[in-house]
N, C-alpha and C. Protein backbone atom coordinates (compact mmCIF):
# COMPACT_ATOMS: atom_id res chain seq x y z
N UNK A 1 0.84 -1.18 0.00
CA UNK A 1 0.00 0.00 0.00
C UNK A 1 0.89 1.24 0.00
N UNK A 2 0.80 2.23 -0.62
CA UNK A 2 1.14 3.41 -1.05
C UNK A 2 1.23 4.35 0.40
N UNK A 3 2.07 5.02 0.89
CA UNK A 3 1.80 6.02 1.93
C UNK A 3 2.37 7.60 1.70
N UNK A 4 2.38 8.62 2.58
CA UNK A 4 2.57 9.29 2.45
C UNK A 4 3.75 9.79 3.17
N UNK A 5 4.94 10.40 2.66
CA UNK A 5 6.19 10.60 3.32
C UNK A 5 5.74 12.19 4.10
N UNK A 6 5.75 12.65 5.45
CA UNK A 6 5.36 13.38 5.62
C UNK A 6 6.50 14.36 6.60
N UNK A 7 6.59 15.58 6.05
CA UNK A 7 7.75 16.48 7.34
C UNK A 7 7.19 17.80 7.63
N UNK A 8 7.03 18.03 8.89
CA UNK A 8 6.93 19.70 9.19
C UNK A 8 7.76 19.98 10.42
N UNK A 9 8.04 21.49 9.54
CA UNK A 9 8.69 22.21 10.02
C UNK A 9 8.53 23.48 10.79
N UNK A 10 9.30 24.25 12.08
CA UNK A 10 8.36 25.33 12.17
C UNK A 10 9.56 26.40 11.63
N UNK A 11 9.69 27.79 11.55
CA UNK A 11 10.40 28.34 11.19
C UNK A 11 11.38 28.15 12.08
N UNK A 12 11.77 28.06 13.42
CA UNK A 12 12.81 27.74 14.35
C UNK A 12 12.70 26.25 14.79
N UNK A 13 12.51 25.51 14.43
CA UNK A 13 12.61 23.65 15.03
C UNK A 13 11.91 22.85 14.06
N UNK A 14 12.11 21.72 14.35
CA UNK A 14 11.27 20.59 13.91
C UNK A 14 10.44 20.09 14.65
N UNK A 15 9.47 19.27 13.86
CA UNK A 15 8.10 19.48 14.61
C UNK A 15 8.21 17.99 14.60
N UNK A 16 7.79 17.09 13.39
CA UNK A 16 7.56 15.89 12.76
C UNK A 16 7.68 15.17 11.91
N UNK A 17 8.17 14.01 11.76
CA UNK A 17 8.36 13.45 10.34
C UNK A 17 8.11 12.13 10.48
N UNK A 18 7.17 11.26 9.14
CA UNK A 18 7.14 9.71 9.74
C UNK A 18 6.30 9.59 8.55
N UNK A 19 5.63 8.33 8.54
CA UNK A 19 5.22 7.80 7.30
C UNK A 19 3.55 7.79 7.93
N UNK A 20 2.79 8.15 6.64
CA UNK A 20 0.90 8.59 6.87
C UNK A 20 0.39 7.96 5.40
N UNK A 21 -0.82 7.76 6.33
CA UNK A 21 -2.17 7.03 5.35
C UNK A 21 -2.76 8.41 4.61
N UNK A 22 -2.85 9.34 5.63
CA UNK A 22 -3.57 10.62 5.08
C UNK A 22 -3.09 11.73 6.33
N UNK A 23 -2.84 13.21 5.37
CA UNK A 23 -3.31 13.84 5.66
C UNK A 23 -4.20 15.42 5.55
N UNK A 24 -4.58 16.39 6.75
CA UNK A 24 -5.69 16.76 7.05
C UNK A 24 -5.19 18.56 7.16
N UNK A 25 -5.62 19.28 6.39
CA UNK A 25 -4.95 20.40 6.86
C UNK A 25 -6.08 21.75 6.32
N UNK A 26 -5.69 23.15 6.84
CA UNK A 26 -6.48 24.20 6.56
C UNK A 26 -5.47 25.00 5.49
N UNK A 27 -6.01 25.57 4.22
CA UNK A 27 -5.05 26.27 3.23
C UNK A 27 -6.15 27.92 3.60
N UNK A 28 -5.30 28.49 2.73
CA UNK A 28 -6.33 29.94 2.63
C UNK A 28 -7.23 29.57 1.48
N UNK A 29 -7.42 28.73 0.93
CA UNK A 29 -9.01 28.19 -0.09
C UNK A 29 -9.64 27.09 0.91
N UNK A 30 -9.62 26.71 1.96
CA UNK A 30 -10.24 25.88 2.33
C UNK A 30 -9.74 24.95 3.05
N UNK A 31 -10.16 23.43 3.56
CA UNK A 31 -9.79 22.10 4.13
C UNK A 31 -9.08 21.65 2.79
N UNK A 32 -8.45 20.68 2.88
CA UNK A 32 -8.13 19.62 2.24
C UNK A 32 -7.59 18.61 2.96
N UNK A 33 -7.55 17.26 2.08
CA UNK A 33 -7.32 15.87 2.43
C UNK A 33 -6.45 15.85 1.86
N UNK A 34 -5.18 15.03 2.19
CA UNK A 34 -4.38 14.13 1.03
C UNK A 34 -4.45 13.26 1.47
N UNK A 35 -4.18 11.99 0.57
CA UNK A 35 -3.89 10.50 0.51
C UNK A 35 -3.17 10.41 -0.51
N UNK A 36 -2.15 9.16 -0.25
CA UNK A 36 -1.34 8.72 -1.24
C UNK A 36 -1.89 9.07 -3.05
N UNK A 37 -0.71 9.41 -3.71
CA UNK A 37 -1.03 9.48 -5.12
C UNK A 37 -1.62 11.09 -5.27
N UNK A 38 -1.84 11.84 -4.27
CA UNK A 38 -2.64 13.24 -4.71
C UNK A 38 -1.42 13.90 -5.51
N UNK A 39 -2.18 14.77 -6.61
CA UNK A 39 -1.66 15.67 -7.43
C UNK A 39 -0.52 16.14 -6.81
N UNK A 40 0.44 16.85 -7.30
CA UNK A 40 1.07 18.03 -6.81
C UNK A 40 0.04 19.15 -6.86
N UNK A 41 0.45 20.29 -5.58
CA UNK A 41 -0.05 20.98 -4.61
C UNK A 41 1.05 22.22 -3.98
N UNK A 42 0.49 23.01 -4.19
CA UNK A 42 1.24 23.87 -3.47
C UNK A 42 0.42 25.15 -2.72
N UNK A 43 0.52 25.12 -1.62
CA UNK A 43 -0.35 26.47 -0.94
C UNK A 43 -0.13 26.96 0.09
N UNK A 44 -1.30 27.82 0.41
CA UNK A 44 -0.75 28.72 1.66
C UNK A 44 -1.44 28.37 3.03
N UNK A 45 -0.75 27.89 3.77
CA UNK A 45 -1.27 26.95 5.15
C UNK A 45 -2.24 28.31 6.27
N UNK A 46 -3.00 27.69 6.36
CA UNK A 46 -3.73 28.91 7.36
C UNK A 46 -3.53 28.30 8.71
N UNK A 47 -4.28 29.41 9.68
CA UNK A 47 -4.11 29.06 10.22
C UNK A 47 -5.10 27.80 11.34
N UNK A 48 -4.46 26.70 11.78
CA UNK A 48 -5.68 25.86 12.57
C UNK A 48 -5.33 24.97 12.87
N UNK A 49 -5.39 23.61 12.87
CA UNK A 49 -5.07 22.72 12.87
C UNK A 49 -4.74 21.40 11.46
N UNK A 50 -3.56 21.13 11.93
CA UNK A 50 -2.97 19.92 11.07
C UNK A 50 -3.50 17.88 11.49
N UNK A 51 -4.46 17.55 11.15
CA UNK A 51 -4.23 16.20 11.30
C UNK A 51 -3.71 15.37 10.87
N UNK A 52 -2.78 14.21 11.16
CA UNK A 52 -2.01 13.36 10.62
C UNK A 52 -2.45 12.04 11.04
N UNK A 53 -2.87 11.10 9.79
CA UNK A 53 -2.86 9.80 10.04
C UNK A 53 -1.58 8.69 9.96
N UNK A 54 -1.26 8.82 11.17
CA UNK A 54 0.19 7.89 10.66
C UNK A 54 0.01 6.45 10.22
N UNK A 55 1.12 5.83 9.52
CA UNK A 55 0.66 3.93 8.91
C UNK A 55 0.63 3.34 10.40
N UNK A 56 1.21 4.05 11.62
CA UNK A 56 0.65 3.52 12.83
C UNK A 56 0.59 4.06 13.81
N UNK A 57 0.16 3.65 14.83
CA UNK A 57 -0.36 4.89 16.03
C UNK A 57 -1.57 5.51 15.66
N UNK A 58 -1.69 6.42 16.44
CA UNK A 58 -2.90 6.94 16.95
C UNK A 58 -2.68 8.31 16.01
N UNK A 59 -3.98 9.18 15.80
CA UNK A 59 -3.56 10.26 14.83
C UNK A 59 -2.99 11.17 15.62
N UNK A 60 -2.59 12.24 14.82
CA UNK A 60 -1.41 13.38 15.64
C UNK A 60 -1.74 14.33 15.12
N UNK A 61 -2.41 15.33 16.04
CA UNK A 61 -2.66 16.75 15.69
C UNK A 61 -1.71 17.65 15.90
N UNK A 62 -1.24 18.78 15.13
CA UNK A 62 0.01 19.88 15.11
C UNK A 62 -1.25 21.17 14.68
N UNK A 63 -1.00 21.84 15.60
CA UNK A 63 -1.39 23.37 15.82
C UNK A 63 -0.66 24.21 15.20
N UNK A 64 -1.04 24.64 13.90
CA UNK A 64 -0.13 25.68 13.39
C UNK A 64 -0.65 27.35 12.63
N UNK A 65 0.14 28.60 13.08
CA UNK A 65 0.01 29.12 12.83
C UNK A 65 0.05 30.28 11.57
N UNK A 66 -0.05 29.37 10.68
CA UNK A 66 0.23 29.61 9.09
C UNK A 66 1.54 29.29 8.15
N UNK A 67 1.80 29.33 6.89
CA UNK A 67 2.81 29.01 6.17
C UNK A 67 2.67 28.84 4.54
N UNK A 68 3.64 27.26 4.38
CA UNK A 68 3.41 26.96 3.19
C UNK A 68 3.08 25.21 3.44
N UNK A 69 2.63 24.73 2.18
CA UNK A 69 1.69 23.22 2.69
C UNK A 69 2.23 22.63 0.98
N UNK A 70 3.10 22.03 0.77
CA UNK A 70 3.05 21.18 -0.47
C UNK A 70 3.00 19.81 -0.66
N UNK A 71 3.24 19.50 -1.88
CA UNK A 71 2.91 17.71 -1.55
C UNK A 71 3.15 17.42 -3.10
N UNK A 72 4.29 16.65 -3.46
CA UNK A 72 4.63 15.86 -4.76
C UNK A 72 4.99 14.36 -4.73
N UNK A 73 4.88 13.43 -5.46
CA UNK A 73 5.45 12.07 -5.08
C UNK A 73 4.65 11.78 -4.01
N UNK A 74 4.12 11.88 -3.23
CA UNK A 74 3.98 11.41 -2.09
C UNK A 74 4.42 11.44 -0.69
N UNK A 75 5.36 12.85 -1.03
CA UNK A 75 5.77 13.24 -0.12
C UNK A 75 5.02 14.92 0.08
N UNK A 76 4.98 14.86 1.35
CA UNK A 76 4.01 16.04 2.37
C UNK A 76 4.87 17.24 2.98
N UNK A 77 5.15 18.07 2.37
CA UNK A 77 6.03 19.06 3.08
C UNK A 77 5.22 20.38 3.75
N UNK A 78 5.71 20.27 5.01
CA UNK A 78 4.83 21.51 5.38
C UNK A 78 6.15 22.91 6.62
N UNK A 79 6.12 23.78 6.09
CA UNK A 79 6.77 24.80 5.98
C UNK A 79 6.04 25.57 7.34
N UNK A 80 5.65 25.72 8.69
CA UNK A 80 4.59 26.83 9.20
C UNK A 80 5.83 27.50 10.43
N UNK A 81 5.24 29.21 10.19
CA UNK A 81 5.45 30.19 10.82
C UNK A 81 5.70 29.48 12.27
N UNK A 82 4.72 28.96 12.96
CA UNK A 82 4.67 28.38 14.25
C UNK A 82 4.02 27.22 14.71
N UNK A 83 4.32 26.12 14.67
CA UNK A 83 3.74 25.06 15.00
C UNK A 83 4.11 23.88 16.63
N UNK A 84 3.19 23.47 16.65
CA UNK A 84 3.12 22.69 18.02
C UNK A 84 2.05 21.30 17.88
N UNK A 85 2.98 20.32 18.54
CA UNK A 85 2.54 19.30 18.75
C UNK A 85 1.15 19.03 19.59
N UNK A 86 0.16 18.48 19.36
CA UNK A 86 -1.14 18.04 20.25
C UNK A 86 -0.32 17.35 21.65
N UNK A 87 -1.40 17.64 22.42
CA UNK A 87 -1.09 16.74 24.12
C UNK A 87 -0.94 15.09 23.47
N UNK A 88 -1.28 14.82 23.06
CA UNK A 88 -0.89 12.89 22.93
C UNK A 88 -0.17 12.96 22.27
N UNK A 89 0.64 13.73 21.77
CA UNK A 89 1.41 13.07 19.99
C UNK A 89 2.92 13.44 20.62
N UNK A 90 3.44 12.38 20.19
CA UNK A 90 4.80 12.42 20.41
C UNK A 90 5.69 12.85 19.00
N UNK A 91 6.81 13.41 19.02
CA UNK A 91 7.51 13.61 18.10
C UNK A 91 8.30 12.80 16.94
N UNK A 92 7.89 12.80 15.84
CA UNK A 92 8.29 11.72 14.99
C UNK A 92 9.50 11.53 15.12
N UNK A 93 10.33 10.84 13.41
CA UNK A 93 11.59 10.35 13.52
C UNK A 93 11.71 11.87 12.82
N UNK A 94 13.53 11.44 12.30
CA UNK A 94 13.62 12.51 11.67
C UNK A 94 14.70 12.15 10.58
C-alpha cells in the first residue's frame, strides 16, 4: 500500500516526520485531504489545525500558525510560521 512521506517544520525547530495514510490540513481556499497518489499541490497553510494519520499509532494533531503546505510524489512538506505538537502526539523520527 502506497503512503505518504510526511515532514513539518516550524520556522525555528522541527516538529515531525514519519510515514501517513492521510493527511488533514487548513489552506487559505479551504480544508483539504491528502492520501497517497494526490496531485502536486502547493499552498498557503492557514491558520488551525494539522491532522495526521500515521501507517501507525494513533492520529497526531500539530497546531499551526500559518505558512506553506506542499505535496509531490507522495511526499508532504509543510513549511509553518509556528507550530506545536497536540497533548498525545509524540515527536516523529527525523
Amino acid at each position: 500500500m502506497a503512503e505518504l512521506e510526511v515532514e513539518i517544520v516550524a520556522a525555528d525547530h522541527f516538529v515531525w516526520s514519519g510515514a501517513a495514510k492521510m493527511v488533514k490540513a487548513r489552506t487559505s481556499d479551504g480544508e483539504i485531504g491528502i492520501l497517497p497518489g494526490h496531485a502536486p499541490l502547493l499552498a498557503i497553510l492557514a491558520e488551525g489545525e494539522l491532522a495526521i494519520q500515521p501507517v501507525s499509532g494513533d492520529r497526531i494533531a500539530v497546531v499551526v500558525d500559518g505558512g506553506f503546505f506542499s505535496v509531490d510524489n507522495n511526499r508532504v512538506v509543510i513549511v509553518a510560521d509556528n507550530a506545536q505538537l497536540g497533548d498525545a502526539a509524540t515527536a516523529g523520527i527525523r
